[in-house]
PDB file of N, CA and C in Angstrom:
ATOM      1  N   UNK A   1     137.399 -26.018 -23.713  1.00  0.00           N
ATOM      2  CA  UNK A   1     137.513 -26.673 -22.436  1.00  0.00           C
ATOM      3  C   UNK A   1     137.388 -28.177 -22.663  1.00  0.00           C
ATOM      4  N   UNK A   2     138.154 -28.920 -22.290  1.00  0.00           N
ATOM      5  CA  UNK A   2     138.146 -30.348 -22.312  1.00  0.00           C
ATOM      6  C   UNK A   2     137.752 -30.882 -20.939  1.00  0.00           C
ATOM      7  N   UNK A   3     136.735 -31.998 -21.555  1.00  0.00           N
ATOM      8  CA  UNK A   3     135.938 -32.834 -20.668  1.00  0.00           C
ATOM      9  C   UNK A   3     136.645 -33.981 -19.990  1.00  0.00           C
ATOM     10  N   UNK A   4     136.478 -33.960 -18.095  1.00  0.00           N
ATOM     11  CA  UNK A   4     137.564 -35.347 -17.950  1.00  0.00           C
ATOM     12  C   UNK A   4     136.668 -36.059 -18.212  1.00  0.00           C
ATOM     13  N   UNK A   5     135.593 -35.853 -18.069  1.00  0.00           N
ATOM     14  CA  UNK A   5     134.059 -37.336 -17.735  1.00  0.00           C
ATOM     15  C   UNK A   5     134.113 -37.191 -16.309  1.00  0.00           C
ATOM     16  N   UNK A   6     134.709 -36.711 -15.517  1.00  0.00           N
ATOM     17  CA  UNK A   6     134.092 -37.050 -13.876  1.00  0.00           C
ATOM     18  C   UNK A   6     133.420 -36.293 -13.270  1.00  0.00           C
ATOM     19  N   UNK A   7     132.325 -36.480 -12.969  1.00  0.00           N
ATOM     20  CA  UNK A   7     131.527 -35.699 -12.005  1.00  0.00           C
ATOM     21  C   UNK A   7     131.218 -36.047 -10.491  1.00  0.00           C
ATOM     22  N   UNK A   8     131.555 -35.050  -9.787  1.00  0.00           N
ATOM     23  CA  UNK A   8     131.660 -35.062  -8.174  1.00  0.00           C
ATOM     24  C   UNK A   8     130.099 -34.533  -7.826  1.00  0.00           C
ATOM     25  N   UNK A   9     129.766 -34.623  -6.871  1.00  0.00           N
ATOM     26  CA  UNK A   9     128.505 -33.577  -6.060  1.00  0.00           C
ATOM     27  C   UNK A   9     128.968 -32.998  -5.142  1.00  0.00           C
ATOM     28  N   UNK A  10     128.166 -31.645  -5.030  1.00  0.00           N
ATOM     29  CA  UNK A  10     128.761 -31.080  -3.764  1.00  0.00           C
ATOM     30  C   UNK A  10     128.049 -31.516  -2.591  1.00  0.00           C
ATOM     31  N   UNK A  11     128.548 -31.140  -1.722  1.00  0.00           N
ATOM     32  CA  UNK A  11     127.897 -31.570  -0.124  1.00  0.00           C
ATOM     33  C   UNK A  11     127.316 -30.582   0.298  1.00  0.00           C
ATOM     34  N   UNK A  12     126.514 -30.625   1.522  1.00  0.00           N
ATOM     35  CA  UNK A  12     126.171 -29.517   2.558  1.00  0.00           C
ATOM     36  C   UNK A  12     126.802 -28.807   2.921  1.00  0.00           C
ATOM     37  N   UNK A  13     128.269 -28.772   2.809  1.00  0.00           N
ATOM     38  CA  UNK A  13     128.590 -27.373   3.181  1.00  0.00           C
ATOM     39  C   UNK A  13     129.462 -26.904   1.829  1.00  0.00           C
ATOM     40  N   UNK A  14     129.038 -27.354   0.682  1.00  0.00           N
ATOM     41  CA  UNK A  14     129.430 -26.606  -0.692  1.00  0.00           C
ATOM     42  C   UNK A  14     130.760 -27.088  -1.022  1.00  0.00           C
ATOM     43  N   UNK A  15     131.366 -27.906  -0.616  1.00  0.00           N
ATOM     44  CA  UNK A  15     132.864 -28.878  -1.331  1.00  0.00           C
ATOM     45  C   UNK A  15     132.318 -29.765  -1.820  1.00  0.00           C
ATOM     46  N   UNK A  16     133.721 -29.350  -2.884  1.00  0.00           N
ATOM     47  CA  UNK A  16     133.749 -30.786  -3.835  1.00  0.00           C
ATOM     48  C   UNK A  16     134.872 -31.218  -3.832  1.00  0.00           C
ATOM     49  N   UNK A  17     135.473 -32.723  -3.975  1.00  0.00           N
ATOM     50  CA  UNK A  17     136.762 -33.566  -3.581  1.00  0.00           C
ATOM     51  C   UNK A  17     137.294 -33.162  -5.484  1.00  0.00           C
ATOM     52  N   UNK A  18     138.899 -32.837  -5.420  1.00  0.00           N
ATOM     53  CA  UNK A  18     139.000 -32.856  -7.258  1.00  0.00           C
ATOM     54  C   UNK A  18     139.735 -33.963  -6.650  1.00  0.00           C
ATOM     55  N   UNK A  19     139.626 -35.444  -7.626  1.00  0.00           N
ATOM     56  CA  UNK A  19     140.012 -36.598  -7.611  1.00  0.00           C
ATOM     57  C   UNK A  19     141.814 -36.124  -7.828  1.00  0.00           C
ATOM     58  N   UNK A  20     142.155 -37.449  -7.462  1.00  0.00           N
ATOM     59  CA  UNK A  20     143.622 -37.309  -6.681  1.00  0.00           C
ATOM     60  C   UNK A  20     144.520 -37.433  -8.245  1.00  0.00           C
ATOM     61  N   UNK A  21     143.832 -37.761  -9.495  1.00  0.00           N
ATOM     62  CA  UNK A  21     144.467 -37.944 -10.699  1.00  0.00           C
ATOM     63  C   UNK A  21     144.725 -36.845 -11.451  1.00  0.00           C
ATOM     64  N   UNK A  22     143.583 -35.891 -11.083  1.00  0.00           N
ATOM     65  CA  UNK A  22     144.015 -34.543 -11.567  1.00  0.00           C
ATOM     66  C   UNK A  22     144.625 -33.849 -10.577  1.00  0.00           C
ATOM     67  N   UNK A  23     144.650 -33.872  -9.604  1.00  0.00           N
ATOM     68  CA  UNK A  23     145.490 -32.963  -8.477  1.00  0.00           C
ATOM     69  C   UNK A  23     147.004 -33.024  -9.226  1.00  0.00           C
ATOM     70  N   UNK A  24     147.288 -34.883  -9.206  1.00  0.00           N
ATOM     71  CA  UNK A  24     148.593 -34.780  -9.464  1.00  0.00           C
ATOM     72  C   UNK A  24     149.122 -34.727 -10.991  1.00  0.00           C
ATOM     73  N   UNK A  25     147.890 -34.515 -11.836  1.00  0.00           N
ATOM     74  CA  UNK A  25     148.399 -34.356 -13.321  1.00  0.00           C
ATOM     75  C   UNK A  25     148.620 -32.455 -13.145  1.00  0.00           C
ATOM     76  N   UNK A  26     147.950 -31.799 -12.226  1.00  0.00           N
ATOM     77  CA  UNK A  26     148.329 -30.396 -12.169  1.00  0.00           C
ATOM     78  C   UNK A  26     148.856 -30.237 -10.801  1.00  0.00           C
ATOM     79  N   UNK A  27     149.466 -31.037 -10.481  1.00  0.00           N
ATOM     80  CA  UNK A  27     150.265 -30.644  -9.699  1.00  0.00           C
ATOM     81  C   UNK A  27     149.765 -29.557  -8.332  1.00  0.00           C
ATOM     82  N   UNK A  28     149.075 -29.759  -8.092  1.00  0.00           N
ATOM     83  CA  UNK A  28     148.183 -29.516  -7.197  1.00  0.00           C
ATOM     84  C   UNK A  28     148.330 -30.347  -5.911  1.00  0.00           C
ATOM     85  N   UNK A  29     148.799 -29.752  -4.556  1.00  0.00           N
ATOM     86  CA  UNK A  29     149.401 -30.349  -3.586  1.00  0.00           C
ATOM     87  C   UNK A  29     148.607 -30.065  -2.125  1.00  0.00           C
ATOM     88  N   UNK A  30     148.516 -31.104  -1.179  1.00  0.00           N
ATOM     89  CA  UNK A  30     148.212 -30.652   0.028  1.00  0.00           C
ATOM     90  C   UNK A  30     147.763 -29.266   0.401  1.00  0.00           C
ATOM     91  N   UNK A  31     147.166 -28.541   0.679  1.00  0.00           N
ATOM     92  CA  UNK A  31     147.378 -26.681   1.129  1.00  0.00           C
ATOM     93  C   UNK A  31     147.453 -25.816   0.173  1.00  0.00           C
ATOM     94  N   UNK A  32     147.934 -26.695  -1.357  1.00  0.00           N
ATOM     95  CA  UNK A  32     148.218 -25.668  -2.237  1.00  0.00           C
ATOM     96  C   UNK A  32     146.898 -24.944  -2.035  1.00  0.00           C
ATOM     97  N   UNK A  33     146.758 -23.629  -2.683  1.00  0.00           N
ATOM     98  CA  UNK A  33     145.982 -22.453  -2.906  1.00  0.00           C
ATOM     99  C   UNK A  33     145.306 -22.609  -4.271  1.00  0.00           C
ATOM    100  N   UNK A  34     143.972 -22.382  -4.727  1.00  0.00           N
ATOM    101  CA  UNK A  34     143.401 -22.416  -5.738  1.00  0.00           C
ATOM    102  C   UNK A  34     142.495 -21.087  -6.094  1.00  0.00           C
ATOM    103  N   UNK A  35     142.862 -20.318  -7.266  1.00  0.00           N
ATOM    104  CA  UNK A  35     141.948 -19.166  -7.492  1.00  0.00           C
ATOM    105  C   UNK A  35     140.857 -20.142  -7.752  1.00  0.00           C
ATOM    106  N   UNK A  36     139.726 -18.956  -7.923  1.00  0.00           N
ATOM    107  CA  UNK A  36     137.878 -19.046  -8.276  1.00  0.00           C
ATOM    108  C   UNK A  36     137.701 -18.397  -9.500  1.00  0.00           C
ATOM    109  N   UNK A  37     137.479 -18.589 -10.571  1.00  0.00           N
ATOM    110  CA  UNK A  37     137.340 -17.625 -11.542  1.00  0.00           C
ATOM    111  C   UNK A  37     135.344 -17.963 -12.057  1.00  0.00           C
ATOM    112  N   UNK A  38     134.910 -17.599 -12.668  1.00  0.00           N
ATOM    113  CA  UNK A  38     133.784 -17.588 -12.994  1.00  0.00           C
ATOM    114  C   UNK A  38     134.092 -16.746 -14.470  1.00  0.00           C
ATOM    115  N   UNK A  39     133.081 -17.556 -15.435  1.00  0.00           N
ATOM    116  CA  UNK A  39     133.303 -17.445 -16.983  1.00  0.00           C
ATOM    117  C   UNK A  39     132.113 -17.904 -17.630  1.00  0.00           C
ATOM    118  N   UNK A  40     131.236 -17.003 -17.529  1.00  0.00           N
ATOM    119  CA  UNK A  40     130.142 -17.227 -18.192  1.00  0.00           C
ATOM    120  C   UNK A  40     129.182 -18.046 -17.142  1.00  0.00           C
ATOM    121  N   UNK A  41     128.984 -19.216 -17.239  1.00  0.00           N
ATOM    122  CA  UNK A  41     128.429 -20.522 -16.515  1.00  0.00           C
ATOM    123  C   UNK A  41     129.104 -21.289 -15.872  1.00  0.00           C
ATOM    124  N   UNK A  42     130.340 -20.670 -16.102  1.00  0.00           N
ATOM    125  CA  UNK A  42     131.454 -22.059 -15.712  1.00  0.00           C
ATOM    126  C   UNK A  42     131.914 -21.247 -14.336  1.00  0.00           C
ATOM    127  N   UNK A  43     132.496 -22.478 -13.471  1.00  0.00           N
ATOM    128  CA  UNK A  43     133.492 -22.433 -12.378  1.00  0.00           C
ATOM    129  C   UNK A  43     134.767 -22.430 -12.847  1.00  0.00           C
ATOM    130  N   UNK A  44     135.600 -21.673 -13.095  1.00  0.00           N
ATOM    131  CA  UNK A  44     137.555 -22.193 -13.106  1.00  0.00           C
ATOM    132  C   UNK A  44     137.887 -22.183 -12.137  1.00  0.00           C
ATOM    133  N   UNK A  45     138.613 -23.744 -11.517  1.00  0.00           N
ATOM    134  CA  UNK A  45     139.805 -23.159 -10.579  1.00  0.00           C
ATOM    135  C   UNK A  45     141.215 -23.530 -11.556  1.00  0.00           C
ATOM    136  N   UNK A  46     142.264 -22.697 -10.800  1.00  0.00           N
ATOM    137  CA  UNK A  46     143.664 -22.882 -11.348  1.00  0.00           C
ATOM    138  C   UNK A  46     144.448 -22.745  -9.793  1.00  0.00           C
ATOM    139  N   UNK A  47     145.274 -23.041  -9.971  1.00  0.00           N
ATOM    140  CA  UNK A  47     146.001 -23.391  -8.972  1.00  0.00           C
ATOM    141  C   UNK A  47     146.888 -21.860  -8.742  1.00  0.00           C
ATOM    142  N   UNK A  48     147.012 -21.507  -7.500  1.00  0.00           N
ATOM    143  CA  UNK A  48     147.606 -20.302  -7.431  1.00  0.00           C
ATOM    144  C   UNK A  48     148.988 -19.718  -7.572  1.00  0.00           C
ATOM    145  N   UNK A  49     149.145 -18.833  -8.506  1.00  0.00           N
ATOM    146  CA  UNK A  49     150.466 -18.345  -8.504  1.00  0.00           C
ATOM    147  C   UNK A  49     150.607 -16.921  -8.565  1.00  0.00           C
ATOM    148  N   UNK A  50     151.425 -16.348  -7.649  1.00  0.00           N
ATOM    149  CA  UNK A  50     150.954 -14.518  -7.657  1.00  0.00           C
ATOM    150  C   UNK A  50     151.764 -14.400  -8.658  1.00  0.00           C
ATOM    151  N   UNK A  51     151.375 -13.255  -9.406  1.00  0.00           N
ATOM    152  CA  UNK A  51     152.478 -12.439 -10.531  1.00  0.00           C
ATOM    153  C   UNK A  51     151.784 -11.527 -10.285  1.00  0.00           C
ATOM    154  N   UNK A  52     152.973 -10.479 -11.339  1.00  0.00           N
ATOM    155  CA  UNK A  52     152.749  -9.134 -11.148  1.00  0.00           C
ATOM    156  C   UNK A  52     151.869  -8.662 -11.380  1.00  0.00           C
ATOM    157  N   UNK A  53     151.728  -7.621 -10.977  1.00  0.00           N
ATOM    158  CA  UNK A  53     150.400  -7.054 -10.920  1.00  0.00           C
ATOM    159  C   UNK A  53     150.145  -5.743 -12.805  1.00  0.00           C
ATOM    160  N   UNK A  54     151.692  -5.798 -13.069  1.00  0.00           N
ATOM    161  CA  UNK A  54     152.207  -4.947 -14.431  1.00  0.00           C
ATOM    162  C   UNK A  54     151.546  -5.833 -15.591  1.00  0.00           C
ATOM    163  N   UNK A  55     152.736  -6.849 -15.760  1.00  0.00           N
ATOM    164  CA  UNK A  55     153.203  -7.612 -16.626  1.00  0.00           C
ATOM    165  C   UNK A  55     153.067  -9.052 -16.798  1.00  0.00           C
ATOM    166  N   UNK A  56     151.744  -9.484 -15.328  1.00  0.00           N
ATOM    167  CA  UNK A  56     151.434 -11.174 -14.844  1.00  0.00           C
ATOM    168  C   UNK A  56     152.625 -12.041 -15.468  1.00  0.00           C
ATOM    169  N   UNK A  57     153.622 -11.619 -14.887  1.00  0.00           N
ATOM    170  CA  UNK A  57     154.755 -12.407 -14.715  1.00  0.00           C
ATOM    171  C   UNK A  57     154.657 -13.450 -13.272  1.00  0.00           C
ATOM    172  N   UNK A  58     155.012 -14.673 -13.378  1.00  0.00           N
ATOM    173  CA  UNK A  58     154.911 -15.249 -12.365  1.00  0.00           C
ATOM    174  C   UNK A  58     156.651 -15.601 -11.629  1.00  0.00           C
ATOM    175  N   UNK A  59     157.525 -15.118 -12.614  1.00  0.00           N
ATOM    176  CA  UNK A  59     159.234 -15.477 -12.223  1.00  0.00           C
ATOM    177  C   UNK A  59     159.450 -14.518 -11.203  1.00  0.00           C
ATOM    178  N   UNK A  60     160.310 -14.761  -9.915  1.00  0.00           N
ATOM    179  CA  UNK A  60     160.847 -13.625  -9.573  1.00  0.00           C
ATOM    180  C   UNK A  60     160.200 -12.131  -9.021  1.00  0.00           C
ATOM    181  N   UNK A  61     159.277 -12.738  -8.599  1.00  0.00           N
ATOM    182  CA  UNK A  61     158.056 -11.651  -8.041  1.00  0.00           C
ATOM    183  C   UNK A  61     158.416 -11.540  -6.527  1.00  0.00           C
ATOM    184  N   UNK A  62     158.525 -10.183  -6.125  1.00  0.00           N
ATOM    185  CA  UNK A  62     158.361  -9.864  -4.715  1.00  0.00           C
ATOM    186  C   UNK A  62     157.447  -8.989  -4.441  1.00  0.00           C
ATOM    187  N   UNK A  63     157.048  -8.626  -3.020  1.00  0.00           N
ATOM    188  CA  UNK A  63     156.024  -7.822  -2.652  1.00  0.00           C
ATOM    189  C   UNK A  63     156.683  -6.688  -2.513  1.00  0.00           C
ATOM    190  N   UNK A  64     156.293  -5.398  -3.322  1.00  0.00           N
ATOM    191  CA  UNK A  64     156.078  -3.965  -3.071  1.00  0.00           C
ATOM    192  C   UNK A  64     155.084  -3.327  -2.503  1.00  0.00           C
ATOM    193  N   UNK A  65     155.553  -2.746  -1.263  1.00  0.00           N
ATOM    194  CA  UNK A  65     154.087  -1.597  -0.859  1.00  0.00           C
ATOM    195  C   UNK A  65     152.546  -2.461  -0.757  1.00  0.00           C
ATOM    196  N   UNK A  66     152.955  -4.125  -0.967  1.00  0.00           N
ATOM    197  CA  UNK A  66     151.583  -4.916  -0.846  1.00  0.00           C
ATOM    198  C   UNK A  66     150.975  -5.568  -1.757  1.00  0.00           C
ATOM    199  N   UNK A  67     151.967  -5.048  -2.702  1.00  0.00           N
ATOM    200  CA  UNK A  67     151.659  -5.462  -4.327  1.00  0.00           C
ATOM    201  C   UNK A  67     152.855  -6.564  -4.892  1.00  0.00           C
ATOM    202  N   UNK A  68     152.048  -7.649  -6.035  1.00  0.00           N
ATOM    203  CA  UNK A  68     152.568  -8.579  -6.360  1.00  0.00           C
ATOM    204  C   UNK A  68     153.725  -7.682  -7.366  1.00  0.00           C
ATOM    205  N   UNK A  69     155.118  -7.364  -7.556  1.00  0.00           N
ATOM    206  CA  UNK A  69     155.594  -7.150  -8.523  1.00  0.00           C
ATOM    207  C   UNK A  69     156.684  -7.545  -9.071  1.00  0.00           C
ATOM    208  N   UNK A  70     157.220  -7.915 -10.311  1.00  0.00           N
ATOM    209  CA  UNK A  70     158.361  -8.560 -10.773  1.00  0.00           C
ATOM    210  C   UNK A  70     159.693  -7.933 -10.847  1.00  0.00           C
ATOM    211  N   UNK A  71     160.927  -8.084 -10.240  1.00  0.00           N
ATOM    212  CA  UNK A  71     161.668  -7.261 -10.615  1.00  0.00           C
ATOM    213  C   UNK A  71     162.014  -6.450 -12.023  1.00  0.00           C
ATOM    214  N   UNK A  72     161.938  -7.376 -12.607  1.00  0.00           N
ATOM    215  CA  UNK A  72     162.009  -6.296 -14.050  1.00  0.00           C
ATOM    216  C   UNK A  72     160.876  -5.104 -14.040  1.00  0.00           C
ATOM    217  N   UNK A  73     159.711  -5.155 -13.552  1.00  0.00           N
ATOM    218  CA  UNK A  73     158.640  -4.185 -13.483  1.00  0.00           C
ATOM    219  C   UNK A  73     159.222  -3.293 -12.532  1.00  0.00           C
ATOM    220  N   UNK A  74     159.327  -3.190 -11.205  1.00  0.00           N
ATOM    221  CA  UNK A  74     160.266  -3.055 -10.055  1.00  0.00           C
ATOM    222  C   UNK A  74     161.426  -2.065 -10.282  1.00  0.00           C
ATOM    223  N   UNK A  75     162.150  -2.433 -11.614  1.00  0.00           N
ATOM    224  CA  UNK A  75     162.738  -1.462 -12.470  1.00  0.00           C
ATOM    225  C   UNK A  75     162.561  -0.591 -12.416  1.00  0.00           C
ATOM    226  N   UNK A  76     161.540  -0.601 -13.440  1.00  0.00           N
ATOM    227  CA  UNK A  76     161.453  -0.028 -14.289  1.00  0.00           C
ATOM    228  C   UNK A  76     160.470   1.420 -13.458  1.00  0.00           C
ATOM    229  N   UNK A  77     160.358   0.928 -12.505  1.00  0.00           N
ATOM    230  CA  UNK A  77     159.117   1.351 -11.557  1.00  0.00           C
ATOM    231  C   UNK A  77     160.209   2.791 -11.048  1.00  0.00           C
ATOM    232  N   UNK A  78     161.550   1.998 -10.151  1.00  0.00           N
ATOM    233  CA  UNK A  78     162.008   2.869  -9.446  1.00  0.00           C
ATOM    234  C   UNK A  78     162.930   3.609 -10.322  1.00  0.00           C
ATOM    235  N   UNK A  79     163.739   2.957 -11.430  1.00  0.00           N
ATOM    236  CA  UNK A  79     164.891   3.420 -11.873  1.00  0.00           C
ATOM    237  C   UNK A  79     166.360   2.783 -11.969  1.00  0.00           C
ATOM    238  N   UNK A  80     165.923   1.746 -10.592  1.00  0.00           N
ATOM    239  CA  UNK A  80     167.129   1.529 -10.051  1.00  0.00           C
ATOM    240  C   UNK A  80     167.285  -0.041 -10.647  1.00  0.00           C
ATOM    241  N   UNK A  81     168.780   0.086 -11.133  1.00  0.00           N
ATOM    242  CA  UNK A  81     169.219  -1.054 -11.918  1.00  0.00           C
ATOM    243  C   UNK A  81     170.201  -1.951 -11.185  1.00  0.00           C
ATOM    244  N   UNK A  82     169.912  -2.895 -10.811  1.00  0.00           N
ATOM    245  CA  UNK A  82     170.308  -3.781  -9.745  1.00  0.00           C
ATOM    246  C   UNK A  82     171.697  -4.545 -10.058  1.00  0.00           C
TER     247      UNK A  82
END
């Protein structure tokens, strides 16, 4: 894990601001969506992208039955070759 050097505090109601240099070095936008991961001691966020739920493909994913899945999985799932 690489260190930026910046440290934020959180507030009273548990936010923290991620400075506007990393937003836009990851591309990280207005509304965008951010997972929570937890890793040992650590907080991860990453910025959200659904993939499949098979093959965590993030190309070309539609929702099945509620589920994140990729067409190639989708395939392979039904049979049916598009």
């Amino acid at each position: 894990m690489k260190s930026t050097g910046i440290v934020r505090k959180v507030d009273e109601l548990g936010r923290i601001v991620l400075p506007i240099e990393l937003r836009r070095n990851l591309g990280i936008e207005e509304k965008d969506a951010l997972e929570i991961y937890v890793e040992g001691n650590s907080v991860i966020l990453r910025k959200y992208q659904p993939s499949c739920i098979f093959c965590d493909n993030a190309d070309d994913v539609v929702v099945f039955k509620g589920k994140n899945v990729c067409r190639q999985c989708l395939q392979q799932l039904t049979g049916i070759k598009e």
